[in-house]
Every structure is written in C-alpha cells, then in structure tokens.
C-alpha atoms as a PDB file:
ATOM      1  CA  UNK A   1     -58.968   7.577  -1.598  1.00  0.00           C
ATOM      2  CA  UNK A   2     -62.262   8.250   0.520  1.00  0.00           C
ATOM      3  CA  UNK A   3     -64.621   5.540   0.488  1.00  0.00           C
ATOM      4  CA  UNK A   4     -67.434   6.289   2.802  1.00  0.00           C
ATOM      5  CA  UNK A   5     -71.158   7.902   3.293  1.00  0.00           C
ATOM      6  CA  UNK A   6     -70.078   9.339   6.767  1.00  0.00           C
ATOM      7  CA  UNK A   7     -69.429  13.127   7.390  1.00  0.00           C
ATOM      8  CA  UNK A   8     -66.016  13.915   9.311  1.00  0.00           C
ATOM      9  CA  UNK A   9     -65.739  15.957  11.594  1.00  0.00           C
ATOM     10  CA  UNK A  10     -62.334  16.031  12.132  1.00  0.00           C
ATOM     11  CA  UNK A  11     -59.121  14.676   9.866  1.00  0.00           C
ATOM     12  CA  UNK A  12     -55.945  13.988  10.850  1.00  0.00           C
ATOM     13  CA  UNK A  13     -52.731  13.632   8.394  1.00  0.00           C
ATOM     14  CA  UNK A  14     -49.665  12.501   9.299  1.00  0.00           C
ATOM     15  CA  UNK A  15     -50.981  11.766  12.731  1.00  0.00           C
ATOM     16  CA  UNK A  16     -53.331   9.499  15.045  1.00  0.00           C
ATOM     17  CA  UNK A  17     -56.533  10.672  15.675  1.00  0.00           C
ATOM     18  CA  UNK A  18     -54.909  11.358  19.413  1.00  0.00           C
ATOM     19  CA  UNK A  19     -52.773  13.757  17.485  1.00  0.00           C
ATOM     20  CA  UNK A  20     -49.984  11.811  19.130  1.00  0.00           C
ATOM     21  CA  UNK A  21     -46.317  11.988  17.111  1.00  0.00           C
ATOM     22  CA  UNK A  22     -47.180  13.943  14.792  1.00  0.00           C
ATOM     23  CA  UNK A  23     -45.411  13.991  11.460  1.00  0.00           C
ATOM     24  CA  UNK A  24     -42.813  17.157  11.564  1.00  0.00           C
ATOM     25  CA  UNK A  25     -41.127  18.426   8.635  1.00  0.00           C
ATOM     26  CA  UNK A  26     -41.911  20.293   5.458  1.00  0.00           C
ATOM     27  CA  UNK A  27     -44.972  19.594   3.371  1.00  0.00           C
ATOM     28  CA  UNK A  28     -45.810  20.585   0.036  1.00  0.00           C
ATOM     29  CA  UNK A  29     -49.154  20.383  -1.438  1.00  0.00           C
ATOM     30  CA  UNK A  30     -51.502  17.468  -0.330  1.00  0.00           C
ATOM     31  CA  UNK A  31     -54.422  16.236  -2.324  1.00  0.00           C
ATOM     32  CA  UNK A  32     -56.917  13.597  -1.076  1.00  0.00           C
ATOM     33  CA  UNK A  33     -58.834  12.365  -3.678  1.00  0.00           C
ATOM     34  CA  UNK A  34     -62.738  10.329  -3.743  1.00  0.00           C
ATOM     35  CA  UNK A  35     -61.450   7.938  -6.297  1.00  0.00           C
ATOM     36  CA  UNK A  36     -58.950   5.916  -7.291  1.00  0.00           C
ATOM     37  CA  UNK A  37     -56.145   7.372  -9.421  1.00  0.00           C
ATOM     38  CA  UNK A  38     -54.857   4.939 -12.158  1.00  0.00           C
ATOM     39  CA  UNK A  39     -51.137   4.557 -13.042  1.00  0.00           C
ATOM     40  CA  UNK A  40     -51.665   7.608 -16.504  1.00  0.00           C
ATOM     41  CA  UNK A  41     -53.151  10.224 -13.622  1.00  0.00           C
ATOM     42  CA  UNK A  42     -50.224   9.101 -10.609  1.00  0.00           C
ATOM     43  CA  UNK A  43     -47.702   9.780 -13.414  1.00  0.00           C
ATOM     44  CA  UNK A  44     -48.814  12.934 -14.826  1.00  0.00           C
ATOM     45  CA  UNK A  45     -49.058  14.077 -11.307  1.00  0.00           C
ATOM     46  CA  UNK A  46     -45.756  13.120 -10.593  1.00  0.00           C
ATOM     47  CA  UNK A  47     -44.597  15.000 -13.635  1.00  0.00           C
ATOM     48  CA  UNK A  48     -45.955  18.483 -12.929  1.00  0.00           C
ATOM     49  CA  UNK A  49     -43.430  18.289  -9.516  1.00  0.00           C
ATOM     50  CA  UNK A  50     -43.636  20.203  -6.491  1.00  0.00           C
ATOM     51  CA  UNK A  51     -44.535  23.424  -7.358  1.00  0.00           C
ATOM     52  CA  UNK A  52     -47.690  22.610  -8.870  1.00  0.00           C
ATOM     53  CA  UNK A  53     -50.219  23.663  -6.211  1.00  0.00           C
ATOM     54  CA  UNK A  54     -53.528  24.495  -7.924  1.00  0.00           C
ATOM     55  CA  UNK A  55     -56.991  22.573  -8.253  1.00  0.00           C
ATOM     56  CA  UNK A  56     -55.994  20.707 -12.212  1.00  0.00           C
ATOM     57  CA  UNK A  57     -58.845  23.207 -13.823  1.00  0.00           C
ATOM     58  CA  UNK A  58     -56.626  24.830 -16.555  1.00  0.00           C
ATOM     59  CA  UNK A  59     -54.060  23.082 -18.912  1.00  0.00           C
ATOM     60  CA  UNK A  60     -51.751  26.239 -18.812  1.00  0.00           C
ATOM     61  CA  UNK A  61     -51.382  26.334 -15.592  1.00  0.00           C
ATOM     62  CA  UNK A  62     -48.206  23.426 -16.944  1.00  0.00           C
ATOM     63  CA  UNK A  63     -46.021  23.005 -19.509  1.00  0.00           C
ATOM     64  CA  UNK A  64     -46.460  19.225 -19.515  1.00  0.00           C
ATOM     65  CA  UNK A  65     -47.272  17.996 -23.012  1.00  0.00           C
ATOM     66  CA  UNK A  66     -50.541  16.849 -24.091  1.00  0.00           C
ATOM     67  CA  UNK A  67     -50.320  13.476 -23.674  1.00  0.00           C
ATOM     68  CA  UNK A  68     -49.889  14.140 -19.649  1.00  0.00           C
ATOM     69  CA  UNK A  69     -52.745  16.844 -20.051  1.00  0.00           C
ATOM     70  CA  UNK A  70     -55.227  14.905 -20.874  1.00  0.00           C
ATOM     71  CA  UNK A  71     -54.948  12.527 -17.682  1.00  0.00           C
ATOM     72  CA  UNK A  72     -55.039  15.525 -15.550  1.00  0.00           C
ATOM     73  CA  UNK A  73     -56.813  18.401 -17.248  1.00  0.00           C
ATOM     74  CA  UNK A  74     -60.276  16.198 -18.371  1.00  0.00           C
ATOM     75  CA  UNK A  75     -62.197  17.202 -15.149  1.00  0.00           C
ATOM     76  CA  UNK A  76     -62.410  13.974 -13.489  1.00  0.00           C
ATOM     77  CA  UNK A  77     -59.333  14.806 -11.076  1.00  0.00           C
ATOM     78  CA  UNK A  78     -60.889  18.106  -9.948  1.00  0.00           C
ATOM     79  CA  UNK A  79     -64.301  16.598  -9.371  1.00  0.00           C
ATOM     80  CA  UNK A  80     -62.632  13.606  -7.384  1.00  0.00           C
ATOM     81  CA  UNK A  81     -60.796  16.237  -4.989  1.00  0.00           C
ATOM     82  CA  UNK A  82     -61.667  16.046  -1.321  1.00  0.00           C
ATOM     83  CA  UNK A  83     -59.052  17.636   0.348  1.00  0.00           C
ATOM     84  CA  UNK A  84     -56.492  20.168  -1.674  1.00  0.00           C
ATOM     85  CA  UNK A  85     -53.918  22.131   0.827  1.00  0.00           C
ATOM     86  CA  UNK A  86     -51.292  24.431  -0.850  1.00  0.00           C
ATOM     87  CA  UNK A  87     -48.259  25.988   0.771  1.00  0.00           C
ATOM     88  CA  UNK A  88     -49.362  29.267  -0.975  1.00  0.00           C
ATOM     89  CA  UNK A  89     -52.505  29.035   0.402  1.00  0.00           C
ATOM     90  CA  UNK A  90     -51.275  28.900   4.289  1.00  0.00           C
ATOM     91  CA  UNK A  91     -51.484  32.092   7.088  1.00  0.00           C
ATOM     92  CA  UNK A  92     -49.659  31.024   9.636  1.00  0.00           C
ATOM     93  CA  UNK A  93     -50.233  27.552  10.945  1.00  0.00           C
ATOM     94  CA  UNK A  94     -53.686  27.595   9.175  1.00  0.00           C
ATOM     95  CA  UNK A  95     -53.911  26.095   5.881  1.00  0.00           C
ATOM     96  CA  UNK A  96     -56.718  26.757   3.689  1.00  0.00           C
ATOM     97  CA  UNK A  97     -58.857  24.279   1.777  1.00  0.00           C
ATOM     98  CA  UNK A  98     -58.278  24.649  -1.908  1.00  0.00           C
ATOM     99  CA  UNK A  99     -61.263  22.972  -3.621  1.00  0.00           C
ATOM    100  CA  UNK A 100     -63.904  24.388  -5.802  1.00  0.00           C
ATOM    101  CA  UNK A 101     -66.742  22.660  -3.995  1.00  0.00           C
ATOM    102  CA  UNK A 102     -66.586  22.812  -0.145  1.00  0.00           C
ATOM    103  CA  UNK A 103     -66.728  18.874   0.088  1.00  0.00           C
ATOM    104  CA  UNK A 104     -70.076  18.942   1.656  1.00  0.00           C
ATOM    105  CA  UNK A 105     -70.729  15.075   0.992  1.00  0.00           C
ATOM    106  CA  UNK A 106     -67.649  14.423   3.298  1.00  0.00           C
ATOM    107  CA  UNK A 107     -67.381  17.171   6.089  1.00  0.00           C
ATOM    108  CA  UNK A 108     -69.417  18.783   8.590  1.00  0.00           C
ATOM    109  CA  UNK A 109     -67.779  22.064   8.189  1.00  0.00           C
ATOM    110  CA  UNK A 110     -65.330  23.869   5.437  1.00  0.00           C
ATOM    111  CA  UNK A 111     -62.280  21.428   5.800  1.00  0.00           C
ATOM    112  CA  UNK A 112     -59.287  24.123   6.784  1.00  0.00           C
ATOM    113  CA  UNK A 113     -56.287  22.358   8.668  1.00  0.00           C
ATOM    114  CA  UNK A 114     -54.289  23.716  11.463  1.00  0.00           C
ATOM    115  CA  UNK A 115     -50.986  22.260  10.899  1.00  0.00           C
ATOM    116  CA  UNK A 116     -49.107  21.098  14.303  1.00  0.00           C
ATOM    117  CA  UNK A 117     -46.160  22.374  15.643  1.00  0.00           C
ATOM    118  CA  UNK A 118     -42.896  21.261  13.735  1.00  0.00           C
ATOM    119  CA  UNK A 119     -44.836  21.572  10.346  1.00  0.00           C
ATOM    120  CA  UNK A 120     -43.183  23.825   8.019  1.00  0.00           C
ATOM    121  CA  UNK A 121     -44.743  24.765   4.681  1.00  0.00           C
ATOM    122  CA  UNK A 122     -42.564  24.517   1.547  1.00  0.00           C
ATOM    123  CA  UNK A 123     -42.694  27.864  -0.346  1.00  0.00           C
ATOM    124  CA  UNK A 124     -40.828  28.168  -3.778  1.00  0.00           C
ATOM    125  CA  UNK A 125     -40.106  31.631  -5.744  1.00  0.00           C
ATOM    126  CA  UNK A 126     -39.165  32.411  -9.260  1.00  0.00           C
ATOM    127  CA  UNK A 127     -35.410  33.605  -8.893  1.00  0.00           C
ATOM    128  CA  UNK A 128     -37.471  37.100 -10.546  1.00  0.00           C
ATOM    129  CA  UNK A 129     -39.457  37.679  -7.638  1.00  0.00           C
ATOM    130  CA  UNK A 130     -36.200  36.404  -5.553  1.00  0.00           C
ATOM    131  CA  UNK A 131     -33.898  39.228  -6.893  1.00  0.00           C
ATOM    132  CA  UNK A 132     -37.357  41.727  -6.263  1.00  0.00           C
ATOM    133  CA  UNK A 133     -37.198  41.216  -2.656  1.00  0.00           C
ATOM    134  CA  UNK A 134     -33.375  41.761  -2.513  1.00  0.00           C
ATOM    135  CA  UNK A 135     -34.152  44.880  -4.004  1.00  0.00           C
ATOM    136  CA  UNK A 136     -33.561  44.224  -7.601  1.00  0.00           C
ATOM    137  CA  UNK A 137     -30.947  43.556 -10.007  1.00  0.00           C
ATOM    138  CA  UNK A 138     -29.310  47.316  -9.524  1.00  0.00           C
ATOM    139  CA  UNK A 139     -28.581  46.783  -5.608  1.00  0.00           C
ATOM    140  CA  UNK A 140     -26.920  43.556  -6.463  1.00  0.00           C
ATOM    141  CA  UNK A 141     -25.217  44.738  -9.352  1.00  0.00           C
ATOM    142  CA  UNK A 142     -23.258  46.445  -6.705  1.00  0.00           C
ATOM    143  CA  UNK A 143     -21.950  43.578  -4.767  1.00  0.00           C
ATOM    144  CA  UNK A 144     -20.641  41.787  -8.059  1.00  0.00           C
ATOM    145  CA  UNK A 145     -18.380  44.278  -8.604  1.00  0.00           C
ATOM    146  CA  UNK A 146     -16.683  43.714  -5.418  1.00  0.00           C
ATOM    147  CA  UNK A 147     -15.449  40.184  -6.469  1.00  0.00           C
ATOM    148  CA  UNK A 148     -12.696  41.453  -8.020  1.00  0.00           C
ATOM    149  CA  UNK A 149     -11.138  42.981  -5.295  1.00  0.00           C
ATOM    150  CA  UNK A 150      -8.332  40.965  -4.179  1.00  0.00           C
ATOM    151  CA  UNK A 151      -8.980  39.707  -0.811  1.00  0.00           C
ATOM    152  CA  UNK A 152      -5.987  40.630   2.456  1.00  0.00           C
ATOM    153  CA  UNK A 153      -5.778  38.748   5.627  1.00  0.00           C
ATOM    154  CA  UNK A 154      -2.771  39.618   7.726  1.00  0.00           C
ATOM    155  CA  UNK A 155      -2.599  36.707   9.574  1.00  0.00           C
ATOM    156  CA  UNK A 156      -1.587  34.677   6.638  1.00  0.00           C
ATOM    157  CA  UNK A 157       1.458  34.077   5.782  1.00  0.00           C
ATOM    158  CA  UNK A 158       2.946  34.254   1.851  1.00  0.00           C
ATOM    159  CA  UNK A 159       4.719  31.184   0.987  1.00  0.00           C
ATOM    160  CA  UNK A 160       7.267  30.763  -2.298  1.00  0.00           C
ATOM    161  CA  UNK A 161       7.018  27.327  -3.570  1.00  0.00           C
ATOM    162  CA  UNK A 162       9.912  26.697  -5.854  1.00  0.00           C
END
C-alpha cells in the first residue's frame, strides 16, 4: 500500500527505478491500493479471479455471494485505489489508468503506464464472442461434419493382428 505525502512522478512495477531487468511475461490486472487490505478484502479479491478487471463500484459486475460482496462492494476498496491497470483497458504497449479519481494526492500527472518490452497483456473472451470472430456457429458447423470422414494415408501400412 502507498504510505506517503510525496507526489510521483514516475512508478515503476516489476522493475528498478533504472528500469533495469524488467519483469517479462503476462500480466493481468494490477491494483495498488492507499490502505491496507485485511485478510475478508485479500480473499474476496482472490475469489472474483482473473478476469475481474473493473474499479469494485457495482456488485453485479460478480457472481460472488454476498458475504464476499460486502468486503469488496462497500466503497472503501474503490476509494483506497491508487493505481488500477486492466488488460482491456491497454492500446498497444500503453495501459490506461482505470480509477475514478485521477489520484491527484499521489501523482504529478494522470498515472498511464507504458509497459516494457516482453510485457504481454492477458486478454480473456467468452467462448460467444470466440465463435463470433471465427465467423459464427454456421461456418464451424461445417468443419464438424468433416470428422466423420475416415481419414487415408498411403504410406501406412494395414496390419492383421490375429
């Protein structure tokens, strides 16, 4: 958590300040938060997964059950954020901040990151919008109906077995 009066100008994640070895991989969504989150939020968070990537403003934005939705959906986690990045909310190598308030008591400027090279963001689809960029169910309906061909390769050779 951030515990200072100072205003950054510049962050760096998963680096030095040098930006020297630099972490490289996949990343998902990062949250930096001004307090503390107790053991009831880390859970809760850790229950909505990896494809949760929004700001914790509205409860049906999950299907957790209340219990977890009242750790993360009572305002105090969206007031605390300083730093939100979502994979859906990336152009490029630029990822944009997420928050509702532009983190003024923390940053000089609107905190947008440039990931480094070797950063990949972590995008997931519904297997509807999957099958919609295929072209639909009726161009792969298609293909399924070639699995029942039987299958010839000449340079195999048929074996009995007795």
């Amino acid at each position: 958590f951030v515990s200072t009066t100072e205003h950054f100008d510049k962050c760096s994640i998963g680096c030095g300040p040098d930006g020297e070895e630099p972490f490289c991989g996949q990343t998902a969504a990062l949250y930096v938060f001004s307090e503390a989150v107790n053991a009831q939020q880390a859970n809760a968070i850790f229950c909505l997964g990896p494809s949760y990537q929004s700001r914790f403003l509205h409860e049906a934005e999950t299907g957790l059950s209340d219990d977890y939705k009242k750790f993360l959906f009572d305002g105090k986690l969206s007031a605390a954020i300083v730093i939100a990045y979502s994979p859906k909310n990336c152009d490029g190598q630029l990822c944009l901040h997420l928050a509702s308030k532009t983190s003024a008591p923390y940053f000089v400027q609107i905190p947008h990151a440039i990931m480094k090279q070797g950063v990949e963001v972590v995008k997931t689809y519904s297997i509807h919008n999957s099958l919609h960029s295929l072209g639909g169910i009726q161009m792969l309906l298609p293909l399924f109906s070639q699995l029942d061909f039987p299958q010839y390769d000449e340079n195999v050779r048929k074996i009995d077995v007795w």
